[in-house]
Protein backbone atom coordinates (compact mmCIF):
# COMPACT_ATOMS: atom_id res chain seq x y z
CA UNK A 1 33.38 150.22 -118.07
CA UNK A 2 30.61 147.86 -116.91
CA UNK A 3 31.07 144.37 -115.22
CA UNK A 4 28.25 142.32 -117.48
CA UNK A 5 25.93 143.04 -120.69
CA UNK A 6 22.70 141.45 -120.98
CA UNK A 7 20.29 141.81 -123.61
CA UNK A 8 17.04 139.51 -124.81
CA UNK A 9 16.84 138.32 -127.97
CA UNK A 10 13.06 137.46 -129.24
CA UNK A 11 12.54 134.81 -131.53
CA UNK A 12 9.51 133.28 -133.46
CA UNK A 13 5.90 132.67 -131.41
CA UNK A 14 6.85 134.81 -128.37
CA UNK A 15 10.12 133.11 -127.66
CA UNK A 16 13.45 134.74 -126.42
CA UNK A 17 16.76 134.47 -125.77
CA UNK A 18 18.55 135.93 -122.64
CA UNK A 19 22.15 136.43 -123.39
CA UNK A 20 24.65 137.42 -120.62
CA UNK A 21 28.22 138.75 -121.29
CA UNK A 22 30.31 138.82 -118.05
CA UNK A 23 34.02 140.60 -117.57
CA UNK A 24 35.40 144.50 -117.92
CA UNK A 25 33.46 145.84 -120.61
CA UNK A 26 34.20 148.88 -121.94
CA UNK A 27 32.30 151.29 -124.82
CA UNK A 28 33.89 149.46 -127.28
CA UNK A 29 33.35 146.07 -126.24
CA UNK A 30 30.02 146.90 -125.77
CA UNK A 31 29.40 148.04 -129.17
CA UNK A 32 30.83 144.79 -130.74
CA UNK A 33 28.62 142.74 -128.48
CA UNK A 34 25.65 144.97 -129.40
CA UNK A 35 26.55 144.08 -133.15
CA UNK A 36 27.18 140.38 -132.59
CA UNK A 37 23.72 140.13 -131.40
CA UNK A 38 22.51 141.82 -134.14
CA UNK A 39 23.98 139.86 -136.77
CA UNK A 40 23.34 136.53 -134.66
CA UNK A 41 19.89 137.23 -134.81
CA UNK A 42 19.84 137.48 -138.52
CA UNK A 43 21.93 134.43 -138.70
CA UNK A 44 19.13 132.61 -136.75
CA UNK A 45 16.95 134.10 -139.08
CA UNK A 46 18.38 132.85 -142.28
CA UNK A 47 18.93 129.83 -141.25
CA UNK A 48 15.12 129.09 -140.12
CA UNK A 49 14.53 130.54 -143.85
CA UNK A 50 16.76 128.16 -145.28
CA UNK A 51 15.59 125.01 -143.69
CA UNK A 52 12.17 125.19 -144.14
CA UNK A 53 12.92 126.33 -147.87
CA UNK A 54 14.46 123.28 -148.07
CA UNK A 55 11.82 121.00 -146.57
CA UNK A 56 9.17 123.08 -148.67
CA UNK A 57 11.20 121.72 -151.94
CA UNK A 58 12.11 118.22 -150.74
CA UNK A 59 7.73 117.76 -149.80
CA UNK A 60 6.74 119.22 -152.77
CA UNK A 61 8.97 116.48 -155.03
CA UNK A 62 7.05 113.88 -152.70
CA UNK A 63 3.85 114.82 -153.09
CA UNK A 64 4.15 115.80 -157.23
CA UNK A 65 4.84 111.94 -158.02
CA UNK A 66 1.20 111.34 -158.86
CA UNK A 67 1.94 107.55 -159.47
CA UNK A 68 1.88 106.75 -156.17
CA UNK A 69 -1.62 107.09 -154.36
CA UNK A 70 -2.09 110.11 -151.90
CA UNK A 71 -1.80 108.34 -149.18
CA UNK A 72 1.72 106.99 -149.97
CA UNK A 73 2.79 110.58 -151.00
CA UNK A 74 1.63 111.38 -147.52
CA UNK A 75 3.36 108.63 -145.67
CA UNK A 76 6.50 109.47 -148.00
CA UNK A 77 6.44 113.15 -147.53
CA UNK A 78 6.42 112.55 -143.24
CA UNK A 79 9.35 110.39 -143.41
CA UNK A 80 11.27 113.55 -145.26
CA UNK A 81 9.70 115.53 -142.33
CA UNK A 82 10.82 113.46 -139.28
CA UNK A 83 14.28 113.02 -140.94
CA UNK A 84 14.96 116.46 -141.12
CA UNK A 85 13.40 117.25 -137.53
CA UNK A 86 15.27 114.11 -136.06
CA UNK A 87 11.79 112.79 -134.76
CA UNK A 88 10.43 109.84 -133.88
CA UNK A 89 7.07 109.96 -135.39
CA UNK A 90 5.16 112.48 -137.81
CA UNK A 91 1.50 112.51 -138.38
CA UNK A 92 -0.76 113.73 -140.95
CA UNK A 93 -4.61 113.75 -140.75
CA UNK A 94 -7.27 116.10 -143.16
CA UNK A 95 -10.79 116.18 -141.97
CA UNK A 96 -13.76 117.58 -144.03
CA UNK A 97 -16.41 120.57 -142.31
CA UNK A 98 -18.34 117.88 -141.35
CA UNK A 99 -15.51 115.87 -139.41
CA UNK A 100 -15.23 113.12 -142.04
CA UNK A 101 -10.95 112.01 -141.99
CA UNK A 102 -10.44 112.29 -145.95
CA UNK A 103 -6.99 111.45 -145.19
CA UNK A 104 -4.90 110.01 -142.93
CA UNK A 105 -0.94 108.66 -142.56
CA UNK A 106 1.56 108.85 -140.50
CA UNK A 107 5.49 107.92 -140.19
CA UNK A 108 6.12 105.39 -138.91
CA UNK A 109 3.34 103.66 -140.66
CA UNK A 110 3.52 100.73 -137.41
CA UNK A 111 2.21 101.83 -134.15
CA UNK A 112 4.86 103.85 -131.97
CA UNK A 113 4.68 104.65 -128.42
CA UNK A 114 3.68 107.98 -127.05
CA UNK A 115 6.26 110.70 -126.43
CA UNK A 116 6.97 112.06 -123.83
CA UNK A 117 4.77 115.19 -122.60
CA UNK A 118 6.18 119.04 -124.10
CA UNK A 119 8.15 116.85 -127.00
CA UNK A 120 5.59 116.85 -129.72
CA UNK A 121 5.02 119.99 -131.91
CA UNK A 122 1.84 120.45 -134.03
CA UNK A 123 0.20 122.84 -136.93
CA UNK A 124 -3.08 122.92 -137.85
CA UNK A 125 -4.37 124.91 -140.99
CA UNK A 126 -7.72 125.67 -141.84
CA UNK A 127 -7.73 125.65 -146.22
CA UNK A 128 -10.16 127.68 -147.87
CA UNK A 129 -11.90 124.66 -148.84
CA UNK A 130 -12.85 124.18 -145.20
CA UNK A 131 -10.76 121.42 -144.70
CA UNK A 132 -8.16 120.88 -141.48
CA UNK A 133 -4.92 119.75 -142.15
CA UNK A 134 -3.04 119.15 -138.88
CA UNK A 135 0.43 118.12 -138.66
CA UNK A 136 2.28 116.64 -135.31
CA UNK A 137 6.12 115.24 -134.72
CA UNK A 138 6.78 114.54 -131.64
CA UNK A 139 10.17 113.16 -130.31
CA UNK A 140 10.83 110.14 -127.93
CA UNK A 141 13.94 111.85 -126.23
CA UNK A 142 12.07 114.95 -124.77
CA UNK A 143 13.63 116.94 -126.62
CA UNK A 144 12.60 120.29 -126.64
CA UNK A 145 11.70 121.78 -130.54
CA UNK A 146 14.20 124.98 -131.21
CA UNK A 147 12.53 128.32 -133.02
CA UNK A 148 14.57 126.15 -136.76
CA UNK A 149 12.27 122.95 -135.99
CA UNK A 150 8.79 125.34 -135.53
CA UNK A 151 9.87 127.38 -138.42
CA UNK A 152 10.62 123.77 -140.60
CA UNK A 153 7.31 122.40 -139.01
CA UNK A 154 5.62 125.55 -140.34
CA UNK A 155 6.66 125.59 -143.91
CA UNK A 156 6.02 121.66 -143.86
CA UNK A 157 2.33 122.12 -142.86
CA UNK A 158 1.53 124.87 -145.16
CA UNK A 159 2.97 122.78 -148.17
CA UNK A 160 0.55 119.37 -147.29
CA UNK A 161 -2.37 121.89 -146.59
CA UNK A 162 -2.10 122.98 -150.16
CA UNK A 163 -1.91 119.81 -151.43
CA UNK A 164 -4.25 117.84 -148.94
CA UNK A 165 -6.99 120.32 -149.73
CA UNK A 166 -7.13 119.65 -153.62
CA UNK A 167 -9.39 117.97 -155.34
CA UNK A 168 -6.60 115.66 -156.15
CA UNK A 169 -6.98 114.45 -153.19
CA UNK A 170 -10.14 114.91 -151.67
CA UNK A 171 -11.22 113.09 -154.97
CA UNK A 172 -9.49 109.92 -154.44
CA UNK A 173 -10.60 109.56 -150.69
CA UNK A 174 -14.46 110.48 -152.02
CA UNK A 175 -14.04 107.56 -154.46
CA UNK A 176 -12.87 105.14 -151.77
CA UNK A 177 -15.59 105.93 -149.46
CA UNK A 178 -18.52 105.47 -152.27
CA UNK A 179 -17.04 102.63 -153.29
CA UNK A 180 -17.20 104.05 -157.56
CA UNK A 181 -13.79 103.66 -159.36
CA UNK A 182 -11.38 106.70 -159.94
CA UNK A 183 -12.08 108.04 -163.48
CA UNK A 184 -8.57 106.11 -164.85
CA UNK A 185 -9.93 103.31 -163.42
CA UNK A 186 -12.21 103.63 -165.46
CA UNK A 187 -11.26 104.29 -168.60
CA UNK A 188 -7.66 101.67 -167.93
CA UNK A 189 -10.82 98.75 -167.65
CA UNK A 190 -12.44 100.33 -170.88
CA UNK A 191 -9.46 100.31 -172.83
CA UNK A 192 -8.27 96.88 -172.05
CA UNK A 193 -12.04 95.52 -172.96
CA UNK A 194 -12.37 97.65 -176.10
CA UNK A 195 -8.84 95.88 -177.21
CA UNK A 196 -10.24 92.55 -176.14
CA UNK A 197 -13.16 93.01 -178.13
CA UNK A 198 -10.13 93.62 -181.65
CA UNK A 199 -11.29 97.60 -181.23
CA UNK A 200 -8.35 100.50 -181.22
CA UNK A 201 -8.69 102.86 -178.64
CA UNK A 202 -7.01 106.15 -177.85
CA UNK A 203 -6.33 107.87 -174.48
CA UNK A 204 -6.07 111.42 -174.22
CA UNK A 205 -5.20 113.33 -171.26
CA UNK A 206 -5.24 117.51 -171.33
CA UNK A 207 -3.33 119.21 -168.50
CA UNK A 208 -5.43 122.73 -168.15
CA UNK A 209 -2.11 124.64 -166.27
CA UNK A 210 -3.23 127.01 -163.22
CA UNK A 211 -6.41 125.25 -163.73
CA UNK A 212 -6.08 125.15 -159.53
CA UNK A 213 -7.43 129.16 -159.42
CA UNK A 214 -11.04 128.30 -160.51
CA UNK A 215 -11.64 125.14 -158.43
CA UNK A 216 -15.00 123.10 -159.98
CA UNK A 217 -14.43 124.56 -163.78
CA UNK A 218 -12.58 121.11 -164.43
CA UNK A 219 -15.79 119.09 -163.77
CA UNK A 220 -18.19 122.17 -166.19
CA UNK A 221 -15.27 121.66 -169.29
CA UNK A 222 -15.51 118.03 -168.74
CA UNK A 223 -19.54 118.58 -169.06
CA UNK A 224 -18.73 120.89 -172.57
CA UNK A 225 -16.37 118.20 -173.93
CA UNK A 226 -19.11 114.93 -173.12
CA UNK A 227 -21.66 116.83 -175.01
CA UNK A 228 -19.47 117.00 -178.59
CA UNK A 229 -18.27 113.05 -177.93
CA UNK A 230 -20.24 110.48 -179.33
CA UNK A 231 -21.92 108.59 -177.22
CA UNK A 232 -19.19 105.75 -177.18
CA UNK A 233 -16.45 107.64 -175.64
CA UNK A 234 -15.74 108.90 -172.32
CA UNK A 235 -14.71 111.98 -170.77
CA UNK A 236 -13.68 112.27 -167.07
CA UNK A 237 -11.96 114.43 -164.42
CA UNK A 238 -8.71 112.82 -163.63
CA UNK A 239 -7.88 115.81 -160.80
CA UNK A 240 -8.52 119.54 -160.62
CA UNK A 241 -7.33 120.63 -164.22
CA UNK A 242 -6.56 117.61 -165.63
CA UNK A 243 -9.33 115.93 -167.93
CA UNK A 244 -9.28 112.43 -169.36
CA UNK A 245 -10.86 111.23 -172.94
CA UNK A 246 -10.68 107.72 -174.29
CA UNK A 247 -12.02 107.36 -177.72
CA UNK A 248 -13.03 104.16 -179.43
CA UNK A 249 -12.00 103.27 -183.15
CA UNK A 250 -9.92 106.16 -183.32
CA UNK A 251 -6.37 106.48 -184.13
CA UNK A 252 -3.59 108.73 -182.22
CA UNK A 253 -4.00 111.44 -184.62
CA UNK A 254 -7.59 111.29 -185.49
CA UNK A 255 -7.57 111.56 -181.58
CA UNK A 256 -5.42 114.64 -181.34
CA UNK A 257 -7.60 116.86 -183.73
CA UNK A 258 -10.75 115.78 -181.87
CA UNK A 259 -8.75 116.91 -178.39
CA UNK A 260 -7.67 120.30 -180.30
CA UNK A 261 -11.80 121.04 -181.17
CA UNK A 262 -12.50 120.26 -177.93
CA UNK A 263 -10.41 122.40 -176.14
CA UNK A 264 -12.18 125.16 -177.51
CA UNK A 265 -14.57 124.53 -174.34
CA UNK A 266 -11.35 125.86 -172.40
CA UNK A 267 -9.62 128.35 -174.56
CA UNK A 268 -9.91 131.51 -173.61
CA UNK A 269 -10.93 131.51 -170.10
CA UNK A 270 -8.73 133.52 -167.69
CA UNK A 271 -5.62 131.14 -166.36
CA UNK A 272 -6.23 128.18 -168.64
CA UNK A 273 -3.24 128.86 -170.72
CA UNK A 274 -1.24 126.60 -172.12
CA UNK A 275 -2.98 123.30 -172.53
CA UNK A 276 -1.32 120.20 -173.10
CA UNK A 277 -2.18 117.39 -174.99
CA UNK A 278 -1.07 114.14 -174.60
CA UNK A 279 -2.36 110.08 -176.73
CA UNK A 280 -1.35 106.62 -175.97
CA UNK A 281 -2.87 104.43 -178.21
CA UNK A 282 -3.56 100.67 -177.27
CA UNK A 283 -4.38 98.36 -180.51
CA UNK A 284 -5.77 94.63 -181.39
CA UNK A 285 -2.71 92.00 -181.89
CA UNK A 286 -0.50 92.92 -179.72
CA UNK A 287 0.31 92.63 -176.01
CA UNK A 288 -2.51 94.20 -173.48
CA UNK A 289 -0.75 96.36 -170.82
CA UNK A 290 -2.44 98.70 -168.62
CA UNK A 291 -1.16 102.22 -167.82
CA UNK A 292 -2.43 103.71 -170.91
CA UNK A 293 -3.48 107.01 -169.01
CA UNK A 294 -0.09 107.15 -167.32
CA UNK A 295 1.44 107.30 -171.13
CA UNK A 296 -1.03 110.08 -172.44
CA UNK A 297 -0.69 112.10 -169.57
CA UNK A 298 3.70 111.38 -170.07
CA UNK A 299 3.33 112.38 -173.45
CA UNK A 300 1.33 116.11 -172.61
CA UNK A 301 4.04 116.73 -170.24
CA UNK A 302 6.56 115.84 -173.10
CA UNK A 303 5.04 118.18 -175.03
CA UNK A 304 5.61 120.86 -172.65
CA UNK A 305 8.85 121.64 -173.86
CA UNK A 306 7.96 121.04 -178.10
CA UNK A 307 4.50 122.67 -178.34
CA UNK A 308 3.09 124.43 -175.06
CA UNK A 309 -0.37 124.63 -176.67
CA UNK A 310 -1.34 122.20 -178.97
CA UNK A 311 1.17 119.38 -178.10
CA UNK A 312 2.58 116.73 -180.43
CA UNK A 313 1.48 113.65 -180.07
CA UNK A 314 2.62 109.64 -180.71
CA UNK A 315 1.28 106.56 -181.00
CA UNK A 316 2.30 104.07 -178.42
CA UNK A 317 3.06 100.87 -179.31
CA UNK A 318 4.31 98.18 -177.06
């Protein structure tokens, strides 16, 4: 029989635990203990597991909704963060190689003081793409952050990496700084002036799925398709894998077997597969409303489900 057990449990990033059982212990006593520590670390474990699954799915949601600009998804995707880590402020910032900020929020958006020294907790990721994503919470209360809130910090970072670094992204901010429109800019402006001038016009929008492995093909396919247009029409990267036409005179299905020949430029290369197709169709006579790209690219997503490769399409009439 002993008077006290202790043992060190070792958590995440060089952490431990120093657990101390006092009173008569005997064998068996001491094998139960031995076991309680065992399955308490896996407890710890699992839960970690679980709450930065969690955050991973409840980030991603946030940062899919591609009507909102990136910088919103950012902002919005923080404010998950800091709920879930009870913290006072979250911060997101992406630089470029060359030190450029391509993006930038934080939560709360207003100014905040400064917390307190050894209460703020912060990732930084290096992407592939050479850009730096880093990630900070801190908390006003001093707080210190437990081996769950490194683990959910973790998982958080690694999900806006991902999604900071693609060209979704890095596209938008590039367009800001330059001052030229976004590609739906573009072609929202030159539908809405085509209509103006008593000309139909047709917006298509193909989603090239997994189109994310082979970053820069989007912007060579996009080079194919301009080459079979006429010279009227315009063709356009929306993001990484996601290509925008708009087609003057030209009905919704006229427009869909033009798309279907002109996905030929994709078809066939490795992780390309399916394509989806999707038209919104603005005509003369009746009510102008923008957010005819927003429609096509609806309608390929529709389409998932119906026809995973060649899509059905409709015309949109409002």
């Amino acid at each position: 029989m002993i008077a006290s057990y202790v043992c060190q449990l070792r958590r995440a990033r060089g952490r431990a635990w120093l657990l101390v059982f006092t009173g008569a212990i005997d064998a068996y006593d001491l094998q139960r203990l031995v076991a309680y520590v065992a399955l308490l670390d896996v407890a710890l474990a699992f839960a970690s597991a679980d709450a930065a699954a969690r955050v991973t799915i409840t980030l991603a949601r946030r940062l899919a909704d591609v009507e909102d600009p990136a910088d919103t998804r950012a902002t919005l995707a923080l404010e998950e963060l800091r709920g879930v880590l009870t913290a006072s402020s979250a911060t997101l910032s992406v630089e470029s190689a060359n030190g450029d900020v391509v993006l930038r929020a934080s939560s709360p958006v207003v100014g905040h003081s400064e917390t307190a020294k050894g209460s703020r907790l912060t990732v930084v990721n290096r992407s592939d793409r050479q850009y730096t994503t880093t990630v900070s919470v801190g908390r006003a209360d001093g707080l210190q952050f437990t081996p769950r809130d490194h683990a959910v910090a973790t998982a958080a970072a690694d999900v806006l990496n991902a999604w900071a670094a693609s060209a979704r992204v890095a596209t938008s901010k590039r367009d800001r700084r330059t001052g030229a429109p976004a590609f739906y800019e573009v072609m929202e402006r030159s539908a809405r002036e085509a209509v103006e001038r008593g000309a139909p016009v047709t917006a298509v929008v193909l989603l090239i799925r997994d189109a994310v492995v082979s970053p820069g093909s989007t912007q060579r396919w996009v080079a194919g398709m301009r080459g079979q247009m006429r010279p009227s029409d315009l063709a356009g990267m929306l993001a990484e894998g996601e290509i925008g036409l708009l087609m003057h005179d030209t009905t919704a299905q006229h427009a869909k077997t033009i798309a279907s020949r002109l996905r030929t430029v994709v078809d066939g290369l490795p992780g390309t597969e399916p394509i989806l197709i999707g038209v919104a169709t603005r005509v003369p006579g009746l009510p102008i409303l923008d957010g005819i790209v927003r429609e096509a690219r609806t309608d390929a997503l529709n389409n998932r489900n119906t026809d995973r490769n060649a899509g059905t399409t409709r015309e949109v009439r409002r």
